[in-house]
Protein backbone atom coordinates (compact mmCIF):
# COMPACT_ATOMS: atom_id res chain seq x y z
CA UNK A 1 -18.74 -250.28 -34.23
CA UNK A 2 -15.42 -251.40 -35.54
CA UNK A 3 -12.60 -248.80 -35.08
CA UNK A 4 -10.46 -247.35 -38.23
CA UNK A 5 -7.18 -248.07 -38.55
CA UNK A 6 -6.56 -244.13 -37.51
CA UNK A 7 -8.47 -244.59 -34.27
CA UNK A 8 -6.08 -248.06 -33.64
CA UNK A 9 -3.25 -246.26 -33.56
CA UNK A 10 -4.98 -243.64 -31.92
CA UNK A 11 -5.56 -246.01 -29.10
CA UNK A 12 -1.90 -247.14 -29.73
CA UNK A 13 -0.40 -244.44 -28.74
CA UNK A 14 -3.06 -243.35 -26.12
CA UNK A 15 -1.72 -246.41 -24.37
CA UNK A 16 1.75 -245.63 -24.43
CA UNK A 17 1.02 -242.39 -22.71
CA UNK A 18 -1.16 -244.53 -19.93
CA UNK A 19 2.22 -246.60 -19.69
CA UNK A 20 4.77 -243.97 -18.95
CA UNK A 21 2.22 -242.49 -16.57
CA UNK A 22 1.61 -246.54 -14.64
CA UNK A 23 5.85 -246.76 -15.00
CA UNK A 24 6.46 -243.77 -12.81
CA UNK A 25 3.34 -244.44 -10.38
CA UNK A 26 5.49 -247.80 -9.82
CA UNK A 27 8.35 -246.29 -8.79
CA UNK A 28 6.75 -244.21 -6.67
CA UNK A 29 4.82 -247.32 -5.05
CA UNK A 30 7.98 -248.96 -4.88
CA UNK A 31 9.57 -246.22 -2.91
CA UNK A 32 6.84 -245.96 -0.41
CA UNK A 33 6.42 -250.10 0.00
CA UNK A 34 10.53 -250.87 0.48
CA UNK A 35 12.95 -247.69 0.29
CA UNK A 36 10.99 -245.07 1.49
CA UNK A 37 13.46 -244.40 4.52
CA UNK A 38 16.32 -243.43 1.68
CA UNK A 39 14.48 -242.86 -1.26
CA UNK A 40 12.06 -240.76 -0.16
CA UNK A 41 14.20 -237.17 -1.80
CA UNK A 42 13.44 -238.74 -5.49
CA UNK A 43 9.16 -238.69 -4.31
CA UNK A 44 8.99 -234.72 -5.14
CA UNK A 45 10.78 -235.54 -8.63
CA UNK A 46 8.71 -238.49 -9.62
CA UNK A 47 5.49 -236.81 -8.64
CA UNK A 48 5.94 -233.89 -10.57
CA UNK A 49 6.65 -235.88 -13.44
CA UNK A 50 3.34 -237.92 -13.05
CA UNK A 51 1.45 -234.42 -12.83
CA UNK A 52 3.37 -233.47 -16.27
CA UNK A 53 2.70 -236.95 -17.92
CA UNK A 54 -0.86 -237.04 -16.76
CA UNK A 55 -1.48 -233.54 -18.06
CA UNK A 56 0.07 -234.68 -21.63
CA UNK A 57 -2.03 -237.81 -21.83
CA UNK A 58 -5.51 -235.91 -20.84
CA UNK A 59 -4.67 -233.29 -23.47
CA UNK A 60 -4.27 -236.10 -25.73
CA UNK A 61 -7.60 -237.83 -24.55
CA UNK A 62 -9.25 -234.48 -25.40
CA UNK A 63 -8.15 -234.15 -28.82
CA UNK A 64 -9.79 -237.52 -29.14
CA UNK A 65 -13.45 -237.83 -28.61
CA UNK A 66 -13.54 -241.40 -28.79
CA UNK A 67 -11.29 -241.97 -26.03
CA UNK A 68 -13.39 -240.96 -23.38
């Protein structure tokens, strides 16, 4: 079934949140793998802004049903 041009940019967008979300997971990865020793205050920070960007993008995926 081919997608409408709504559920494109749907999915558009729907990756965009999945991006900020992978961005800040980097950092965090980055931290732990190299500068964990004097990065490691910024971990509470970036974590709590995962939790808030992954709780934006699965209220987006539930507005959605074709996203799951």
């Amino acid at each position: 079934m081919a997608l409408t041009d709504e559920q494109k940019a749907i999915k558009k967008e729907f990756a965009k949140y999945k991006r900020k979300v992978t961005e800040v997971a980097g950092e965090i990865h980055d931290i732990v793998e190299d500068t964990i020793w004097t990065e490691y205050v910024r971990l509470p920070e970036l974590s709590q802004k995962v939790g808030v960007l992954m709780d934006e993008l699965n209220s987006f995926k539930a507005k959605h049903d074709f996203l799951k």
